[in-house]
PDB file of N, CA and C in Angstrom:
ATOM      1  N   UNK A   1      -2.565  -5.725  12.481  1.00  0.00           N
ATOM      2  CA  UNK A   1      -2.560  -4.586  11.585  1.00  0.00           C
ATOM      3  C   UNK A   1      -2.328  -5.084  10.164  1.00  0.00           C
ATOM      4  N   UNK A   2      -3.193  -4.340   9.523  1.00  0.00           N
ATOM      5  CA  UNK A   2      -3.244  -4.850   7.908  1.00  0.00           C
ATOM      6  C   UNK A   2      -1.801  -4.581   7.191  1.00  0.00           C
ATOM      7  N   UNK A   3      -1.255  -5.089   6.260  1.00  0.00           N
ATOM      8  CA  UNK A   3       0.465  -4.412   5.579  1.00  0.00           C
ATOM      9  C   UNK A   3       0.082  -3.362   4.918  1.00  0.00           C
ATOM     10  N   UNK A   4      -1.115  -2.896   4.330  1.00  0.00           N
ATOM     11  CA  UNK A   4      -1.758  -1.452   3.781  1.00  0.00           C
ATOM     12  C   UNK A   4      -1.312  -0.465   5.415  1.00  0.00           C
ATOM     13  N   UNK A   5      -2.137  -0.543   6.259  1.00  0.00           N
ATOM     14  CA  UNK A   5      -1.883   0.017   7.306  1.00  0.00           C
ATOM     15  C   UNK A   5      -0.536   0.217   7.747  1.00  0.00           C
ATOM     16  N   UNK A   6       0.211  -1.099   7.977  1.00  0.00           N
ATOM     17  CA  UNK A   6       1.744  -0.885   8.081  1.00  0.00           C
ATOM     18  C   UNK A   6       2.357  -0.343   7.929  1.00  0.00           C
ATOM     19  N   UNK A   7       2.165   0.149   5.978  1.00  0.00           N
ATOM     20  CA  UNK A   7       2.951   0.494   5.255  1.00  0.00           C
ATOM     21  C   UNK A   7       2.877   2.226   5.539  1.00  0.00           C
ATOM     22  N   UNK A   8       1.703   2.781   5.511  1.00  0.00           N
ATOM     23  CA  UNK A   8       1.050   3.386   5.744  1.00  0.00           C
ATOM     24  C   UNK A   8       1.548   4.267   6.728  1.00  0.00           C
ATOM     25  N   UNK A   9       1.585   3.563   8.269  1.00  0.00           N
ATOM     26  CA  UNK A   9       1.994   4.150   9.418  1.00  0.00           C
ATOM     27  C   UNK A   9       3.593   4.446   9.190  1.00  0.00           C
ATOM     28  N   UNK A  10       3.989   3.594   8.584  1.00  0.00           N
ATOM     29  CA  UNK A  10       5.691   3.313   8.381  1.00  0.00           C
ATOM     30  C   UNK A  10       5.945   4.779   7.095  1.00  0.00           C
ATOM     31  N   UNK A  11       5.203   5.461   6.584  1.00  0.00           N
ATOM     32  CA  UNK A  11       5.536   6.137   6.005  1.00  0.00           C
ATOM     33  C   UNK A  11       5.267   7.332   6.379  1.00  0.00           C
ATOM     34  N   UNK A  12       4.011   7.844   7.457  1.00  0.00           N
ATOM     35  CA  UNK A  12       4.286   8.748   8.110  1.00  0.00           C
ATOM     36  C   UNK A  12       5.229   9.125   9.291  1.00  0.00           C
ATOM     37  N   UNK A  13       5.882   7.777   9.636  1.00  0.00           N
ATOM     38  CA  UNK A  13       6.596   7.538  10.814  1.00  0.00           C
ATOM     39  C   UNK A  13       7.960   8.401   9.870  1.00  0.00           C
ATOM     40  N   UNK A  14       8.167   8.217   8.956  1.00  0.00           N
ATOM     41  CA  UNK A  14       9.241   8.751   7.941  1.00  0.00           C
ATOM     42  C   UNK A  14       9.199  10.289   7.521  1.00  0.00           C
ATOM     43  N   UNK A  15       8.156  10.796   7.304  1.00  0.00           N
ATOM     44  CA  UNK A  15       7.829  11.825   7.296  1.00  0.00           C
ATOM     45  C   UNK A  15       7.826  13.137   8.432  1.00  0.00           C
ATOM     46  N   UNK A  16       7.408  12.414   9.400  1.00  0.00           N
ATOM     47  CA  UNK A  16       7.466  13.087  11.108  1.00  0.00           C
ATOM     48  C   UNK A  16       8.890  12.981  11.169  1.00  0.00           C
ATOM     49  N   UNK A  17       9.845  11.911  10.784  1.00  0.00           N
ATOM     50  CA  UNK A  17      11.273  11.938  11.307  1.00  0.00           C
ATOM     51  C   UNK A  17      11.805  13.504  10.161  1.00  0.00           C
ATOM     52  N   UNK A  18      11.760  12.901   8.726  1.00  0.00           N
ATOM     53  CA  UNK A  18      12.237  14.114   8.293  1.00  0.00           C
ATOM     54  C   UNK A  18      12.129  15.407   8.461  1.00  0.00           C
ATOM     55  N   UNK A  19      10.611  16.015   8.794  1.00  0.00           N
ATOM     56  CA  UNK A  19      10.286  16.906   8.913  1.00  0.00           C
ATOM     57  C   UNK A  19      10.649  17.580  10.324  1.00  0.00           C
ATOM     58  N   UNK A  20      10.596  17.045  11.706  1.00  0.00           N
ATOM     59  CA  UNK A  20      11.690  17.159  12.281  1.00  0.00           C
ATOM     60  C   UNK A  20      13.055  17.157  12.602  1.00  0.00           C
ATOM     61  N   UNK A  21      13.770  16.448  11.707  1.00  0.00           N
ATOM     62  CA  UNK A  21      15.016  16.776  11.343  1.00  0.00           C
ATOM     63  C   UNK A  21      15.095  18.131  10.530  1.00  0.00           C
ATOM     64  N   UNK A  22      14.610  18.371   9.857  1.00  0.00           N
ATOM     65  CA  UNK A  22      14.660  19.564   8.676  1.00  0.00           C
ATOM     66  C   UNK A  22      14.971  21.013  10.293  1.00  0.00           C
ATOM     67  N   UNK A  23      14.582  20.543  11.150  1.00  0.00           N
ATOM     68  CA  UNK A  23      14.830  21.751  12.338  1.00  0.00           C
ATOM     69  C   UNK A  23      13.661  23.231  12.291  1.00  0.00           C
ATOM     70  N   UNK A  24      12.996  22.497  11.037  1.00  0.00           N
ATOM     71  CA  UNK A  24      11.677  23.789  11.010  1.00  0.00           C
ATOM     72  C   UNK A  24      10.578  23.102  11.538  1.00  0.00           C
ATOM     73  N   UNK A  25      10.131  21.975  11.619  1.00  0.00           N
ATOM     74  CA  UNK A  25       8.961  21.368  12.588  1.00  0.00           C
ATOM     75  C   UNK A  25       9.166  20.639  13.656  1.00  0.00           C
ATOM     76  N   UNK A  26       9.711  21.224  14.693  1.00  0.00           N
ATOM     77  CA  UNK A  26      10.294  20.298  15.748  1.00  0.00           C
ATOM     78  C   UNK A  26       8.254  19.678  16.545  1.00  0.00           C
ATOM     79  N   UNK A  27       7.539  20.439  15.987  1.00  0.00           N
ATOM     80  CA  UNK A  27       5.989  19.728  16.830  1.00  0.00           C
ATOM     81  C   UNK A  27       5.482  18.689  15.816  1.00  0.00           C
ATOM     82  N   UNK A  28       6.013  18.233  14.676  1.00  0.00           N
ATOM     83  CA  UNK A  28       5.473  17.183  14.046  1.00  0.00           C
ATOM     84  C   UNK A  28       4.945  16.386  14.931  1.00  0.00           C
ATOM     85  N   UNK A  29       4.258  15.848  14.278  1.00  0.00           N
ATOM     86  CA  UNK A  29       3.290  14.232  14.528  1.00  0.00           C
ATOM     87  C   UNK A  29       2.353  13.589  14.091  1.00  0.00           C
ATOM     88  N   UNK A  30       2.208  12.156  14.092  1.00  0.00           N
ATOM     89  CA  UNK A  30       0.985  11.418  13.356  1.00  0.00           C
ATOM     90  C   UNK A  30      -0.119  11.939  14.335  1.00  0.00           C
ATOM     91  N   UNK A  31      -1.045  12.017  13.276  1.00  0.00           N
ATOM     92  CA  UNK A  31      -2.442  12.425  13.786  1.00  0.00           C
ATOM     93  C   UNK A  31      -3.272  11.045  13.913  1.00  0.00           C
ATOM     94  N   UNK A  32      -4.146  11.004  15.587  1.00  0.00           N
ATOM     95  CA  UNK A  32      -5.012  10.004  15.692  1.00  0.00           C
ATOM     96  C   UNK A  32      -5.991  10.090  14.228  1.00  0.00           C
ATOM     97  N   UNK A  33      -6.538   8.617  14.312  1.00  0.00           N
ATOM     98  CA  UNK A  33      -7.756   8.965  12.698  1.00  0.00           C
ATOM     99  C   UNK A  33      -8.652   9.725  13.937  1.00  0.00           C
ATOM    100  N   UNK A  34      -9.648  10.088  12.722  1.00  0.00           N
ATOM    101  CA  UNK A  34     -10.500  10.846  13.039  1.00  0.00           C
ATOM    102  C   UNK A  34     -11.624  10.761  12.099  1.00  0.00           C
ATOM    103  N   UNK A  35     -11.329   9.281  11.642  1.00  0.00           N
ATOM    104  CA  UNK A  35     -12.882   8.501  11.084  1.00  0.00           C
ATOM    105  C   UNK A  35     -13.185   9.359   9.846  1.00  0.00           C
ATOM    106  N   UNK A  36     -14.582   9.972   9.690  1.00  0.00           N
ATOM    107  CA  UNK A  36     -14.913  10.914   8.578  1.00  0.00           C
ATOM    108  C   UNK A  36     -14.800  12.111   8.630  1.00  0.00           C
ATOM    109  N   UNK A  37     -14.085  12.375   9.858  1.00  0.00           N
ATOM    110  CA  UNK A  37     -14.035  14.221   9.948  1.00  0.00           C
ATOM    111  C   UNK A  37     -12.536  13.854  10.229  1.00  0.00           C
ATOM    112  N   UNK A  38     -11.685  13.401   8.990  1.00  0.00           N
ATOM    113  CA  UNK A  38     -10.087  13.095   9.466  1.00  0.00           C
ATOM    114  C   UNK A  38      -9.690  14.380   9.118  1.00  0.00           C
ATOM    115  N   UNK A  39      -8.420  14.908  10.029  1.00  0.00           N
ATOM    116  CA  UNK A  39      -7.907  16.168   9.880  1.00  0.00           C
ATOM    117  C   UNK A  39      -6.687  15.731   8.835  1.00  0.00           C
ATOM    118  N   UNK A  40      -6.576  14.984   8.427  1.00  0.00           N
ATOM    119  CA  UNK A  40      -4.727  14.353   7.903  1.00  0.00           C
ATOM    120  C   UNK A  40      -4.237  13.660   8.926  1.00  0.00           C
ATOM    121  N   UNK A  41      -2.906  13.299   8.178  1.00  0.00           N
ATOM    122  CA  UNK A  41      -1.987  12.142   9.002  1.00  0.00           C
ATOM    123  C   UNK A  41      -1.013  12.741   9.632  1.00  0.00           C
ATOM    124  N   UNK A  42      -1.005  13.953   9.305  1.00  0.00           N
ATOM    125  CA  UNK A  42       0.334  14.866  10.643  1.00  0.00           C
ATOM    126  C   UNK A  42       0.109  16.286  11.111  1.00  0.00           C
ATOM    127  N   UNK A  43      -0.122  16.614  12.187  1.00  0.00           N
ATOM    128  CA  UNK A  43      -0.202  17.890  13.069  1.00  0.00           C
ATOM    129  C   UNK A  43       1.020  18.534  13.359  1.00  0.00           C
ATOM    130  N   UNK A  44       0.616  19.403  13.917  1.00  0.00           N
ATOM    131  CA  UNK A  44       1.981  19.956  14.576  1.00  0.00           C
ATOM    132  C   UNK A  44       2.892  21.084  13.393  1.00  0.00           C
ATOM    133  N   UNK A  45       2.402  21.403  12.417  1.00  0.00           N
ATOM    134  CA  UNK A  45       3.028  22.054  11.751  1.00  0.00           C
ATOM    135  C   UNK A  45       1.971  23.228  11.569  1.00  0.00           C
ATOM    136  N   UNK A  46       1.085  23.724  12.405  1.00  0.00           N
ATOM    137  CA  UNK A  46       0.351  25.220  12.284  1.00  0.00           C
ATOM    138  C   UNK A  46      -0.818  25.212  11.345  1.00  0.00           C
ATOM    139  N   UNK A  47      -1.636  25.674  11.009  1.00  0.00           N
ATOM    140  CA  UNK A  47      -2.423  25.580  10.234  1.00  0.00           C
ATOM    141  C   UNK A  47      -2.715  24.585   8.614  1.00  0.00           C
ATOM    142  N   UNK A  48      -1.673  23.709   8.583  1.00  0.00           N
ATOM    143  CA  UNK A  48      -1.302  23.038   7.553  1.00  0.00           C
ATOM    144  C   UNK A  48      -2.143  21.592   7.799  1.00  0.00           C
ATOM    145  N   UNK A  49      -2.580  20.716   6.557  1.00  0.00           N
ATOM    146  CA  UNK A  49      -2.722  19.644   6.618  1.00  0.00           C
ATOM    147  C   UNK A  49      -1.702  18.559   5.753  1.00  0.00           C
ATOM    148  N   UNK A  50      -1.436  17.535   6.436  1.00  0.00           N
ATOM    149  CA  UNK A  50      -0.292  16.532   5.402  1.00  0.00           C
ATOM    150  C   UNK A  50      -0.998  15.687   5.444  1.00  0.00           C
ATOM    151  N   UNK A  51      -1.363  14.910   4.217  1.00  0.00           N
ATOM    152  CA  UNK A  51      -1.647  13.238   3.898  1.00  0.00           C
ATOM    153  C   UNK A  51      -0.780  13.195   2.854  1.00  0.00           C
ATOM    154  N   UNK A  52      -0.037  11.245   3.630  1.00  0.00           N
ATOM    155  CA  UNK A  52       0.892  11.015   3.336  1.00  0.00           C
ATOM    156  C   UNK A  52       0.418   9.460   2.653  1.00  0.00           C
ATOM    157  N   UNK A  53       0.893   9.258   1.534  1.00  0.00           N
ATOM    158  CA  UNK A  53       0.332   8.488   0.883  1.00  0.00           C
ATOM    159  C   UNK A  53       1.540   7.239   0.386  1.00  0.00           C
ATOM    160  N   UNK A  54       1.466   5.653   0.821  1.00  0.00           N
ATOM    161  CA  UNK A  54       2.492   5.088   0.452  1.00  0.00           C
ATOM    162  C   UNK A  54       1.492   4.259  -0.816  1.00  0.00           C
ATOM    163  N   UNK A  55       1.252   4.012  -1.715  1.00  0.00           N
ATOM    164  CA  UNK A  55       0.372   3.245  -2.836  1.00  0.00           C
ATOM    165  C   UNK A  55       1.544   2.945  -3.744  1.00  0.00           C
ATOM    166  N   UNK A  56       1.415   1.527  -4.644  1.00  0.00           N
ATOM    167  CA  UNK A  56       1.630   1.536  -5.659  1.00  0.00           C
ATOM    168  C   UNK A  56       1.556   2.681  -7.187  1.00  0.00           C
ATOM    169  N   UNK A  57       0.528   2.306  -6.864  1.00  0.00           N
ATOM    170  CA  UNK A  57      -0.371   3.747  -8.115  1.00  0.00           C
ATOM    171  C   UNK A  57      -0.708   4.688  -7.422  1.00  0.00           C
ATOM    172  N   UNK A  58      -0.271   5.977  -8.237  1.00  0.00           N
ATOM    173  CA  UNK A  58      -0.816   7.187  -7.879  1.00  0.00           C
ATOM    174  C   UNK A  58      -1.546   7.671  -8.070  1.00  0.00           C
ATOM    175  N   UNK A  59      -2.487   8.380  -6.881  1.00  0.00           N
ATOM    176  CA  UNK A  59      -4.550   8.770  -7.445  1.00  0.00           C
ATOM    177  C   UNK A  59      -4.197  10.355  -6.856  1.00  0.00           C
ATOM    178  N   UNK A  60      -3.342  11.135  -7.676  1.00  0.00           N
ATOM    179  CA  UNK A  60      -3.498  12.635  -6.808  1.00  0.00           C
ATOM    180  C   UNK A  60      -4.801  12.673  -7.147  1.00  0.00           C
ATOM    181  N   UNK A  61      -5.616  13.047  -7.695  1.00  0.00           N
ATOM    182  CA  UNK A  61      -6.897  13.461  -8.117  1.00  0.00           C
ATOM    183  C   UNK A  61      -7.508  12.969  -7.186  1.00  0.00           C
ATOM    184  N   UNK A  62      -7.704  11.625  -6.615  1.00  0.00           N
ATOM    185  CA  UNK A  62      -8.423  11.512  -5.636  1.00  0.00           C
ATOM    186  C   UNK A  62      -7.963  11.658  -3.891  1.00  0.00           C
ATOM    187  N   UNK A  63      -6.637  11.866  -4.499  1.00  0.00           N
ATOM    188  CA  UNK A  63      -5.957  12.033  -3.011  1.00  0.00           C
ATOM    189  C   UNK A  63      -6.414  13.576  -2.404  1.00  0.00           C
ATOM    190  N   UNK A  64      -6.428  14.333  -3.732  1.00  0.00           N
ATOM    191  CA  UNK A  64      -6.513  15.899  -3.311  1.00  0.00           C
ATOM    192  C   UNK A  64      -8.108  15.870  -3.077  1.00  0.00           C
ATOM    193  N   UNK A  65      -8.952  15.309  -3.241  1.00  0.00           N
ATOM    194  CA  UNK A  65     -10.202  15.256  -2.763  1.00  0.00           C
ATOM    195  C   UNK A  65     -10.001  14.974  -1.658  1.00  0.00           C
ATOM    196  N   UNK A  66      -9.602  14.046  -1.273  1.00  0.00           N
ATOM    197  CA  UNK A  66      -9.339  14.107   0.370  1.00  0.00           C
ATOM    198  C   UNK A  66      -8.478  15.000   1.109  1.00  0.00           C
ATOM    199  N   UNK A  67      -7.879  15.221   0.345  1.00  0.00           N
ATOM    200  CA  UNK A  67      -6.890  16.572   1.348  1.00  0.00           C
ATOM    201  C   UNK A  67      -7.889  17.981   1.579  1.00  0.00           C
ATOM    202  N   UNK A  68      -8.690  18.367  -0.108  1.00  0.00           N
ATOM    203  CA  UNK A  68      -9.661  19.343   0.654  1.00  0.00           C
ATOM    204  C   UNK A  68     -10.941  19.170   1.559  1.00  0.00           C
ATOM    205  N   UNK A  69     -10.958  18.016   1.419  1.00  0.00           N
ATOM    206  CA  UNK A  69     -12.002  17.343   3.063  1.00  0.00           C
ATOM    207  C   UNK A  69     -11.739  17.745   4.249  1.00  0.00           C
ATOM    208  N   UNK A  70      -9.692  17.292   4.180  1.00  0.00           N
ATOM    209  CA  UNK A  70      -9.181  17.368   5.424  1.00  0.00           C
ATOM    210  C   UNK A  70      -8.609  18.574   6.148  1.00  0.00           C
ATOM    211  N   UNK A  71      -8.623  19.530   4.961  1.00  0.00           N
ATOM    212  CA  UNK A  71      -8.372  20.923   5.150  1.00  0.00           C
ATOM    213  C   UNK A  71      -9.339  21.485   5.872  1.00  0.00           C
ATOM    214  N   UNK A  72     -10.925  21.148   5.268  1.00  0.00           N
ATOM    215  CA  UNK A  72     -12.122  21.947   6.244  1.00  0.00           C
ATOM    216  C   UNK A  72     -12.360  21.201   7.582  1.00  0.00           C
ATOM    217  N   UNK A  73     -12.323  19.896   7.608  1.00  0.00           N
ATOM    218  CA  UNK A  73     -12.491  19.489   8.414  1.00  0.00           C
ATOM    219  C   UNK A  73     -11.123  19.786   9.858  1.00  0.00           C
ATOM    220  N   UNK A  74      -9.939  20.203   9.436  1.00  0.00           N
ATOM    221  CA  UNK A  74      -9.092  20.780  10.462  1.00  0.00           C
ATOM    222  C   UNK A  74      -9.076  22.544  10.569  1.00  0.00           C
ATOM    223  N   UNK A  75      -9.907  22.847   9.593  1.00  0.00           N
ATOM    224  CA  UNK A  75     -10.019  24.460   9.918  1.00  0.00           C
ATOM    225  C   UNK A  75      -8.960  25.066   9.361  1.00  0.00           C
ATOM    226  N   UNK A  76      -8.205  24.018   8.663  1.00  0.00           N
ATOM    227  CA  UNK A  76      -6.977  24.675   8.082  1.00  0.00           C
ATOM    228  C   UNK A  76      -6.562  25.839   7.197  1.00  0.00           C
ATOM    229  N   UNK A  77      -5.273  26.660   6.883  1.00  0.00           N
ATOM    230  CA  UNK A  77      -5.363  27.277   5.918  1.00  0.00           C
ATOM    231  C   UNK A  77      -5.044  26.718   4.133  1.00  0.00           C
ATOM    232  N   UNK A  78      -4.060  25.449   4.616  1.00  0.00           N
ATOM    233  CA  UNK A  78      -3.551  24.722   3.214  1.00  0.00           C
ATOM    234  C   UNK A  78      -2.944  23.408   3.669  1.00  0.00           C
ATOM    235  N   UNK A  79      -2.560  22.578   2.605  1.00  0.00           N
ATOM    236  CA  UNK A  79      -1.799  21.374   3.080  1.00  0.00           C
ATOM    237  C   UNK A  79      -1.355  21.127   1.490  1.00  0.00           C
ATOM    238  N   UNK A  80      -0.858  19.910   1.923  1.00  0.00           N
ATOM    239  CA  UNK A  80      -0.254  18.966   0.384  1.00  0.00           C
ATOM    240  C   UNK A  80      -0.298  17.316   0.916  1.00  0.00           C
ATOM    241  N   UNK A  81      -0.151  16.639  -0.032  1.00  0.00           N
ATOM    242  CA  UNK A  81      -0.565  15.596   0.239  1.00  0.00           C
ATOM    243  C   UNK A  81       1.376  15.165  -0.162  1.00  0.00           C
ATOM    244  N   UNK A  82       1.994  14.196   0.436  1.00  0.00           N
ATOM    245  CA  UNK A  82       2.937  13.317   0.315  1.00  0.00           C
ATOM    246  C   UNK A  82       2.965  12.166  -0.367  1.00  0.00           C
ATOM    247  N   UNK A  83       3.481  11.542  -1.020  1.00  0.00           N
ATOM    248  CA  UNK A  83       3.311  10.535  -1.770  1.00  0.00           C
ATOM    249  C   UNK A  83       4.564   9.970  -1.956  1.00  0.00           C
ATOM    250  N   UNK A  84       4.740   8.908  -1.433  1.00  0.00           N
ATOM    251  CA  UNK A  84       5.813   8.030  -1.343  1.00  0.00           C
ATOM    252  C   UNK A  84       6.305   7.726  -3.016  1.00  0.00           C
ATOM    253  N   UNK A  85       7.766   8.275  -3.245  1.00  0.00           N
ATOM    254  CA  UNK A  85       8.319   7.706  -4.800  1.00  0.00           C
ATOM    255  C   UNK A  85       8.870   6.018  -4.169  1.00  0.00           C
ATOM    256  N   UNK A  86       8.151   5.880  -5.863  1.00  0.00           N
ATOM    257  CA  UNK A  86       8.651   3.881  -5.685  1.00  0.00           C
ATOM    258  C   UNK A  86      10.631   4.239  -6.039  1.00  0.00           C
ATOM    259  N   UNK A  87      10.697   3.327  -4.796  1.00  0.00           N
ATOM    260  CA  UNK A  87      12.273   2.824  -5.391  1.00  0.00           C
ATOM    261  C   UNK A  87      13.041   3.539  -4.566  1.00  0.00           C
ATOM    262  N   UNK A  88      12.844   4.477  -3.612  1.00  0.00           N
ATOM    263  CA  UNK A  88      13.643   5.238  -2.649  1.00  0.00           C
ATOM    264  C   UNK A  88      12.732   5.691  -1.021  1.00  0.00           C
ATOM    265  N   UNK A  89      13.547   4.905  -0.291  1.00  0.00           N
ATOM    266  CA  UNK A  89      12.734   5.468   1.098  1.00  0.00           C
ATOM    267  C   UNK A  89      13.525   6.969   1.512  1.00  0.00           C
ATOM    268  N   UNK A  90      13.735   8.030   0.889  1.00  0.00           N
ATOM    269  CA  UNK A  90      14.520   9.229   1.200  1.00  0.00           C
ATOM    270  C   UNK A  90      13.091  10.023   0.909  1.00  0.00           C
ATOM    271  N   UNK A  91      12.601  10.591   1.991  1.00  0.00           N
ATOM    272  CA  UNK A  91      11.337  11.345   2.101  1.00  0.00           C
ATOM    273  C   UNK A  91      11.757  12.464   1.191  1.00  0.00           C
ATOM    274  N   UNK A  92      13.201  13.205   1.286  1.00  0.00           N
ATOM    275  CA  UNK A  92      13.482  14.630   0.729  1.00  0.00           C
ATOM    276  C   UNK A  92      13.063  14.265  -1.712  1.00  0.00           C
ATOM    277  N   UNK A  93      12.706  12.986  -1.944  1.00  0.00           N
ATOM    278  CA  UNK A  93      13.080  12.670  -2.421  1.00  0.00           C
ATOM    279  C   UNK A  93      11.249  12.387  -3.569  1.00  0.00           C
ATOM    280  N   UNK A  94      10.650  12.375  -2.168  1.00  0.00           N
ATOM    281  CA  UNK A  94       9.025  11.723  -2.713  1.00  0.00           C
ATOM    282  C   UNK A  94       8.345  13.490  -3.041  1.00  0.00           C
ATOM    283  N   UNK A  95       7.279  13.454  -3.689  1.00  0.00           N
ATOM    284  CA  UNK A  95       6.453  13.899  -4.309  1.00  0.00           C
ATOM    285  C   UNK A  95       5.094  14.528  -2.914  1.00  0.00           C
ATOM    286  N   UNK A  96       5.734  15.813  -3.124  1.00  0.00           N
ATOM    287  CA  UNK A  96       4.519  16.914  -2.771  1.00  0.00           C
ATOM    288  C   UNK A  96       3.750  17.743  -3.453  1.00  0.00           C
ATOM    289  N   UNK A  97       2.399  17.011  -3.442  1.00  0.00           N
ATOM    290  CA  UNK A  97       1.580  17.977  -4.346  1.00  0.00           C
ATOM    291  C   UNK A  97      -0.010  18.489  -3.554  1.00  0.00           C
ATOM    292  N   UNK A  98       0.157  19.122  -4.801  1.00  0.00           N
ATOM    293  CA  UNK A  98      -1.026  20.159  -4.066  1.00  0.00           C
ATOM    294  C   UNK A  98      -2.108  20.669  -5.152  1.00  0.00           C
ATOM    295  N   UNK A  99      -2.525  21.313  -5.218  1.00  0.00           N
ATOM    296  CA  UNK A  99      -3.710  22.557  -6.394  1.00  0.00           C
ATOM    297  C   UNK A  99      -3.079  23.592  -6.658  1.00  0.00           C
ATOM    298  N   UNK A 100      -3.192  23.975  -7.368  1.00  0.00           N
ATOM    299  CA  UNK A 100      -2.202  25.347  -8.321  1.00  0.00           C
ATOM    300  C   UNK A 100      -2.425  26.653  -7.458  1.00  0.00           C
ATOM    301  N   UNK A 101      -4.423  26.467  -7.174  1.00  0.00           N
ATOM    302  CA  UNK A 101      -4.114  27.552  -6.165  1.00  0.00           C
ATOM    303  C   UNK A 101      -3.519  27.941  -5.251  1.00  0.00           C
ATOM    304  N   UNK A 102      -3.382  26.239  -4.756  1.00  0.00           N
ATOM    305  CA  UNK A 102      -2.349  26.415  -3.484  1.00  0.00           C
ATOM    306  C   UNK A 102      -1.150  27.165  -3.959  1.00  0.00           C
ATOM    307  N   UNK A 103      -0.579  26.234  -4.362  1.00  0.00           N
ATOM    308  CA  UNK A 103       1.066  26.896  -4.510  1.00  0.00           C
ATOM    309  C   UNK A 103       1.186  28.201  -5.054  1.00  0.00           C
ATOM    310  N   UNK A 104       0.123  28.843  -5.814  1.00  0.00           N
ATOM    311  CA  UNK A 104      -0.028  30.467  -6.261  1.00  0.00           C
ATOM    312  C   UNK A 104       0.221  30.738  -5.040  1.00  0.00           C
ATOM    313  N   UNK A 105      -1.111  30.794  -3.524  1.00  0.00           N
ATOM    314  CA  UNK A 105      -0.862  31.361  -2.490  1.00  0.00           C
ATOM    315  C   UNK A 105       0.057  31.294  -1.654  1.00  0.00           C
ATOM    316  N   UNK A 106       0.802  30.281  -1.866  1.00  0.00           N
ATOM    317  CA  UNK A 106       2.031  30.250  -0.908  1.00  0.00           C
ATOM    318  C   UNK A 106       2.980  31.275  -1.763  1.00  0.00           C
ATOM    319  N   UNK A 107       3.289  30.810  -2.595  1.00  0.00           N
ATOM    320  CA  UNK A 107       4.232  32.164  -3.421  1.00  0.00           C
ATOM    321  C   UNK A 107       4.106  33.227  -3.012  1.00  0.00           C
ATOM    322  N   UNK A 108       2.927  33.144  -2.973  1.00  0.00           N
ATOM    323  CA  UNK A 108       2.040  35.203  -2.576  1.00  0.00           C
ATOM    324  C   UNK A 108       2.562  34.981  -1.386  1.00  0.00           C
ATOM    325  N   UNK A 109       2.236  34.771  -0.420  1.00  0.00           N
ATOM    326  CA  UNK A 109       2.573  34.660   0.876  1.00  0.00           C
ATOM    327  C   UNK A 109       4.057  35.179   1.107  1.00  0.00           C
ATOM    328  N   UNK A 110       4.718  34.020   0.003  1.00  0.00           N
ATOM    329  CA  UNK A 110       6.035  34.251   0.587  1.00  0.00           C
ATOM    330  C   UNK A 110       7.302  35.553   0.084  1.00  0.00           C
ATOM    331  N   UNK A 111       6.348  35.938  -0.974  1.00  0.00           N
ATOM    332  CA  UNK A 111       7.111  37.484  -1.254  1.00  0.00           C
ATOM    333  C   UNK A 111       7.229  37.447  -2.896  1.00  0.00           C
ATOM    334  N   UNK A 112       6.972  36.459  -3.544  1.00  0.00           N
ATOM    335  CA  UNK A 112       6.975  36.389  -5.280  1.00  0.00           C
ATOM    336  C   UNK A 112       6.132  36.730  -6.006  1.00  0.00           C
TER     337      UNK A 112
END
């Protein structure tokens, strides 16, 4: 396994732990790839897609191109992409982003 890959797996492996700890996604999990029709790197949380991103440099712009790939391609309703902050392995701690629309509709959703 490549240390890109490593790093990679090792950071969704971090993500599935937190997010099951948090006691609101006890069905987390890494998602098999799924080549060019990839759904994201974690299931189990309902209509949502997560890509979780460990890089040096940060490409939201191109990351969120892939997240709305991975949104149609899982039938989803929304996701965010994860992005590992340099200098701290504390997941509560790294960078979730998304599209404005998104987070408008979750607001809406959630009563604001």
């Amino acid at each position: 396994m490549s240390k890109q890959k490593q790093k990679g797996t090792a950071a969704e492996t971090a993500v599935v732990k937190y997010l099951k700890e948090s006691g609101q996604f006890p069905y987390a999990e890494r998602r098999a790839l799924h080549g060019i029709s990839d759904k994201g790197d974690i299931t189990g949380l309902g209509p949502v897609v997560i890509e979780v991103k460990d890089h040096k440099t940060l490409k939201f712009s191109e990351w969120l191109g892939e997240l709305a790939d991975e949104i149609a391609n899982a039938e989803a309703d929304t996701g965010a992409v994860i992005a590992k902050k340099r200098g701290t392995t504390n997941v509560a701690d790294w960078y979730a982003v998304m599209p404005v629309h998104v987070w408008v509709s979750l607001l809406k959703e959630a009563g604001y």
